[in-house]
PDB file of N, CA and C in Angstrom:
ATOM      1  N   UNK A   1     -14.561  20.556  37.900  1.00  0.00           N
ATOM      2  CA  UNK A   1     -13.436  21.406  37.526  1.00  0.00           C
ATOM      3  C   UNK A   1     -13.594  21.879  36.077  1.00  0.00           C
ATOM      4  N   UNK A   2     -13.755  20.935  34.923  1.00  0.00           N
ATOM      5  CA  UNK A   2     -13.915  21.166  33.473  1.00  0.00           C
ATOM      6  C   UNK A   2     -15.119  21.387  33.046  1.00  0.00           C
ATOM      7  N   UNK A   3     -16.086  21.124  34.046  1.00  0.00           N
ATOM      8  CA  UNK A   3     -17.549  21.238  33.765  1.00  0.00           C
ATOM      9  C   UNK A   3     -17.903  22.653  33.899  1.00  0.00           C
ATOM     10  N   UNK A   4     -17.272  24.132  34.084  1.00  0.00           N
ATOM     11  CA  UNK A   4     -17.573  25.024  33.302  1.00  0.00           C
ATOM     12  C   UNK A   4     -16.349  25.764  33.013  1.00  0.00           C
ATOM     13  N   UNK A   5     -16.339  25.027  31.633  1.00  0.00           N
ATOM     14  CA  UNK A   5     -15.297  25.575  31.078  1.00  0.00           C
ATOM     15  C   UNK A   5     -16.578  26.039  29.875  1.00  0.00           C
ATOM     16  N   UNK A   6     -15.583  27.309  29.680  1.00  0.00           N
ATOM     17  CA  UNK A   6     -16.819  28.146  28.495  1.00  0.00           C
ATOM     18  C   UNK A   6     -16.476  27.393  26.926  1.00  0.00           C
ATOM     19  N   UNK A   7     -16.232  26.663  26.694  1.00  0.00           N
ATOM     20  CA  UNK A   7     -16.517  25.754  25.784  1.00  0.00           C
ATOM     21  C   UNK A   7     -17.412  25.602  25.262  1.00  0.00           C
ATOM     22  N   UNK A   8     -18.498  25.956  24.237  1.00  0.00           N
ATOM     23  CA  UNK A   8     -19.624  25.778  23.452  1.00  0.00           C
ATOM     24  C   UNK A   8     -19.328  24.307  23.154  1.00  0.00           C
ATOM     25  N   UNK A   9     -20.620  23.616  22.947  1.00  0.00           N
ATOM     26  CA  UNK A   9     -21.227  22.407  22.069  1.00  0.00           C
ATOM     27  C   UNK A   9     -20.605  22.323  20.672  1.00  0.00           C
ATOM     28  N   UNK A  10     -20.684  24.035  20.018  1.00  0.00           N
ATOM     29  CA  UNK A  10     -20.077  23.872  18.809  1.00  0.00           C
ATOM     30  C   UNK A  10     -19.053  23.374  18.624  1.00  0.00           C
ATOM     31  N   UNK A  11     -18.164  24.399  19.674  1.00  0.00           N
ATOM     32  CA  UNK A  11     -16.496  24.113  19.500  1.00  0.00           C
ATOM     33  C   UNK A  11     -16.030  22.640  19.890  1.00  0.00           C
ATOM     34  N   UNK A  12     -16.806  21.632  20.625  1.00  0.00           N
ATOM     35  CA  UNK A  12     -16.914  20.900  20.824  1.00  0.00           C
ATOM     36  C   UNK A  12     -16.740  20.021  19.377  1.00  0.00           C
ATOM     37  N   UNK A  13     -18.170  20.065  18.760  1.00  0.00           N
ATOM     38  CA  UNK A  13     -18.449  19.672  17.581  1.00  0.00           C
ATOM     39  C   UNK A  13     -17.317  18.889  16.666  1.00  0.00           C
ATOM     40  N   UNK A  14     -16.737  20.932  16.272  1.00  0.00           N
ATOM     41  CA  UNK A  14     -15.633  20.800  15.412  1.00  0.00           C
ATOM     42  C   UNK A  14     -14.307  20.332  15.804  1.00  0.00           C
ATOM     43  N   UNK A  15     -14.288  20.412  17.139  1.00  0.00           N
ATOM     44  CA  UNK A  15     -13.003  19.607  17.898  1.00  0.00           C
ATOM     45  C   UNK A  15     -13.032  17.853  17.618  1.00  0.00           C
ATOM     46  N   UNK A  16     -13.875  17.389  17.519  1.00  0.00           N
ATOM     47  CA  UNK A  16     -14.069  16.068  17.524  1.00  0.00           C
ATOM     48  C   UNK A  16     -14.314  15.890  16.039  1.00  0.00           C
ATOM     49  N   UNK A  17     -14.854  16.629  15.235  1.00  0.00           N
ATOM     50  CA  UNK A  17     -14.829  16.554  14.138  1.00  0.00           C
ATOM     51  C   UNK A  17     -12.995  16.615  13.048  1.00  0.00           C
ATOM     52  N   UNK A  18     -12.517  17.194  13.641  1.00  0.00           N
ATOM     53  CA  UNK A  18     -11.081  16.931  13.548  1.00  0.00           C
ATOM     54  C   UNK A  18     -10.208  15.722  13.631  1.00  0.00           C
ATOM     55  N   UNK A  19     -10.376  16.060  15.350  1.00  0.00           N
ATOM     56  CA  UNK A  19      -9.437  14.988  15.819  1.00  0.00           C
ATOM     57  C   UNK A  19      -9.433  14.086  15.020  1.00  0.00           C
ATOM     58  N   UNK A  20     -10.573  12.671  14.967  1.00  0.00           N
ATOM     59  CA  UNK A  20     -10.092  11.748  14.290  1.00  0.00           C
ATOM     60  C   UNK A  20      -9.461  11.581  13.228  1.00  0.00           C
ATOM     61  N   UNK A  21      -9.482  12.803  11.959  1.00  0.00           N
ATOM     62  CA  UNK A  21      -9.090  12.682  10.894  1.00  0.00           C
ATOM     63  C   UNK A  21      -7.020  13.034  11.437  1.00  0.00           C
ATOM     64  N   UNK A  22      -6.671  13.499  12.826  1.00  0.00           N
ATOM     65  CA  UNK A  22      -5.095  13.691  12.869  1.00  0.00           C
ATOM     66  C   UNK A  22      -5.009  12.680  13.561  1.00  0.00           C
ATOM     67  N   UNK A  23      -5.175  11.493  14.553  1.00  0.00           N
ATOM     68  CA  UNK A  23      -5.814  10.542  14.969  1.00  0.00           C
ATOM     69  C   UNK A  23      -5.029   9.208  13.695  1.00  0.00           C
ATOM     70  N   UNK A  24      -5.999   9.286  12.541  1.00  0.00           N
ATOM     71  CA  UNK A  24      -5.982   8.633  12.117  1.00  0.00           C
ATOM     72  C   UNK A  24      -4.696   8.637  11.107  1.00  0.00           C
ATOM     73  N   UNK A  25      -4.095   9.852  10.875  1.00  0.00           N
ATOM     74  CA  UNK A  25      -2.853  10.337  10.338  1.00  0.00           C
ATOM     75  C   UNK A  25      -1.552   9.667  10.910  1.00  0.00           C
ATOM     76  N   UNK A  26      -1.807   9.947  11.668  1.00  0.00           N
ATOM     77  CA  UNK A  26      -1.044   9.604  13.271  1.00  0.00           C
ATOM     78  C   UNK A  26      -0.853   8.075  12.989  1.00  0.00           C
ATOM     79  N   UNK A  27      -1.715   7.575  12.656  1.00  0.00           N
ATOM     80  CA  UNK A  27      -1.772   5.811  13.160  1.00  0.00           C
ATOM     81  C   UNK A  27      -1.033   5.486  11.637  1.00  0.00           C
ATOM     82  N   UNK A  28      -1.578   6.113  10.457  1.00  0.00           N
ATOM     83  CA  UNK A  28      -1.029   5.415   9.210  1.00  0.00           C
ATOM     84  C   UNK A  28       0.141   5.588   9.105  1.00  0.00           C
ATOM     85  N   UNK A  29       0.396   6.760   9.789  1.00  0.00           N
ATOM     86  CA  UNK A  29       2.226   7.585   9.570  1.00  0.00           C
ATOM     87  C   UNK A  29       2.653   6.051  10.129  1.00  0.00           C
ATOM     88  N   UNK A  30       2.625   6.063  11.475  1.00  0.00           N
ATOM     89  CA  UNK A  30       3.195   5.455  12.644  1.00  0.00           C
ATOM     90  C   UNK A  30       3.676   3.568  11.808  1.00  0.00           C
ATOM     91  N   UNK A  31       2.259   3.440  11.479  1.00  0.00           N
ATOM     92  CA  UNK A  31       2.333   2.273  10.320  1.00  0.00           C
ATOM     93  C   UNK A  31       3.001   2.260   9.014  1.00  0.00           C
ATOM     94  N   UNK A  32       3.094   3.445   8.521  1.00  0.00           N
ATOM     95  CA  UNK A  32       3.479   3.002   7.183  1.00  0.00           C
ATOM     96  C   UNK A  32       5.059   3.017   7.951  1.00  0.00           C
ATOM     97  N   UNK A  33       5.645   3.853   8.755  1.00  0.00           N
ATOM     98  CA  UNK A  33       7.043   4.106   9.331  1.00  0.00           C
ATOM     99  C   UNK A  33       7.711   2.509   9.472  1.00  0.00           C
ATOM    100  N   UNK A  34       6.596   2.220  10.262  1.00  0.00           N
ATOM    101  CA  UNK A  34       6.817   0.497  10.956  1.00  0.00           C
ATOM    102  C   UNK A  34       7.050  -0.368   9.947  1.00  0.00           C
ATOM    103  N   UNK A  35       6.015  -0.053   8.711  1.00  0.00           N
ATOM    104  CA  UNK A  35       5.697  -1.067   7.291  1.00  0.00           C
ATOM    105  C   UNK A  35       6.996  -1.076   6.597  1.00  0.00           C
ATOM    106  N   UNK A  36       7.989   0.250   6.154  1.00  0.00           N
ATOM    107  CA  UNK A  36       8.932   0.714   5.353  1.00  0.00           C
ATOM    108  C   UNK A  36      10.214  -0.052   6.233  1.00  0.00           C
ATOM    109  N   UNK A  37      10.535   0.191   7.448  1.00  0.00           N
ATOM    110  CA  UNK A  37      11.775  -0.231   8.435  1.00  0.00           C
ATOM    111  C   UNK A  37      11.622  -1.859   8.306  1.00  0.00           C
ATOM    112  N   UNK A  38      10.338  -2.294   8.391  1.00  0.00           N
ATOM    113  CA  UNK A  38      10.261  -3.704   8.380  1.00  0.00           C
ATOM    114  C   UNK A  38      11.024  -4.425   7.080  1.00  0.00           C
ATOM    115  N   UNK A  39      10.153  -3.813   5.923  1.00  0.00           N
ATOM    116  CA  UNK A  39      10.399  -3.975   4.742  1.00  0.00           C
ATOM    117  C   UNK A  39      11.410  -3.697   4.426  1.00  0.00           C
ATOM    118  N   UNK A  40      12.568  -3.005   4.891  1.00  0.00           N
ATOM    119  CA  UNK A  40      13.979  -2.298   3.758  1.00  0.00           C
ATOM    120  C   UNK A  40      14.435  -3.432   5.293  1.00  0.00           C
ATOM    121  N   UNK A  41      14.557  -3.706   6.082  1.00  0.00           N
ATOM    122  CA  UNK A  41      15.368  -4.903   6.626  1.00  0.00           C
ATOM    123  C   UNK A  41      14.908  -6.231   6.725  1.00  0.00           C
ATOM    124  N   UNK A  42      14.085  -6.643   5.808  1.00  0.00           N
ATOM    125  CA  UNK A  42      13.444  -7.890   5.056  1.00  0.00           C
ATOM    126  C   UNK A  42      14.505  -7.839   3.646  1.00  0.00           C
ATOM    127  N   UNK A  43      14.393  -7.251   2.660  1.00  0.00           N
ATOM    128  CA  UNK A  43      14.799  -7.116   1.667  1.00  0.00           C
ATOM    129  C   UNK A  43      16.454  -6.998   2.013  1.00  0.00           C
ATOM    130  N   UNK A  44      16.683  -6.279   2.719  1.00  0.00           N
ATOM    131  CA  UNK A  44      18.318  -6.015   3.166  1.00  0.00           C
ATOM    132  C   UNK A  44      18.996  -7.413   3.011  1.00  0.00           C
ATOM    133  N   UNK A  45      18.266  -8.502   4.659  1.00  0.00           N
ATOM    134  CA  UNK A  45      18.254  -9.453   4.838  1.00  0.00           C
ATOM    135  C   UNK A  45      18.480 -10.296   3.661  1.00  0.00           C
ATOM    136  N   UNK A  46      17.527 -10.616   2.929  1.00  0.00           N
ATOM    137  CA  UNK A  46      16.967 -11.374   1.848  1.00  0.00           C
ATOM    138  C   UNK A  46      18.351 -11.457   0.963  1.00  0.00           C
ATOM    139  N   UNK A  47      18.803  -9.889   0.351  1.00  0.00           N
ATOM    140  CA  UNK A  47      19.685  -9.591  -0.851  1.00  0.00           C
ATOM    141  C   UNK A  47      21.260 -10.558   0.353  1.00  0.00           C
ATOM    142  N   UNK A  48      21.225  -9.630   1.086  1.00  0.00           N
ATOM    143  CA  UNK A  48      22.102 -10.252   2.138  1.00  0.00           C
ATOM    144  C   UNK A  48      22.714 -11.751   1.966  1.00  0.00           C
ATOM    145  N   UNK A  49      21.498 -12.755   2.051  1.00  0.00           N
ATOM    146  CA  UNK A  49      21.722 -13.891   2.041  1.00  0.00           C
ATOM    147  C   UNK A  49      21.840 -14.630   0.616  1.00  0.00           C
ATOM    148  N   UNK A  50      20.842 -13.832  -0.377  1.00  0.00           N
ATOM    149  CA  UNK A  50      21.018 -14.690  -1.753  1.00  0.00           C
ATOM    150  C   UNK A  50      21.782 -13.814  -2.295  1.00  0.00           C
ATOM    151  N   UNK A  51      22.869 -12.733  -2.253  1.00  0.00           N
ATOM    152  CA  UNK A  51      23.534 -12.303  -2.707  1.00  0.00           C
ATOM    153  C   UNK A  51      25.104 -12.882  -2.185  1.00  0.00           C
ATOM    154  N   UNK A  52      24.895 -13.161  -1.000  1.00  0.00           N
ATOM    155  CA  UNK A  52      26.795 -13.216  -0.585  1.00  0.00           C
ATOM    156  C   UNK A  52      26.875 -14.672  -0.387  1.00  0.00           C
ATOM    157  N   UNK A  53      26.063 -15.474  -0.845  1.00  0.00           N
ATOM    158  CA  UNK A  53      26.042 -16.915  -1.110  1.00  0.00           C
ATOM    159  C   UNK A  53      26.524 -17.713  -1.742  1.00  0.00           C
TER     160      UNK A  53
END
């Protein structure tokens, strides 16, 4: 079915030559998102408890 798709090798190339770099965007976003939510309800927590103590 995809095996003739007029797709050059090149375009190929630069397609894969991409991707990983949005790929990898993708993953740090996704992480730092996860890292920040973790962290501001660690600290929340934290002030939470040694503050209303």
């Amino acid at each position: 079915m995809f095996l003739k798709s007029p797709v050059s090798r090149k375009d190929w190339k630069e397609f894969l030559k991409k991707t990983p770099v949005v790929i990898l965007l993708l993953i740090v976003i996704m992480l730092g998102i996860r890292f920040i939510i973790t962290a501001y309800f660690m600290i929340s927590e934290a002030l939470r408890a040694g503050g209303g103590g």
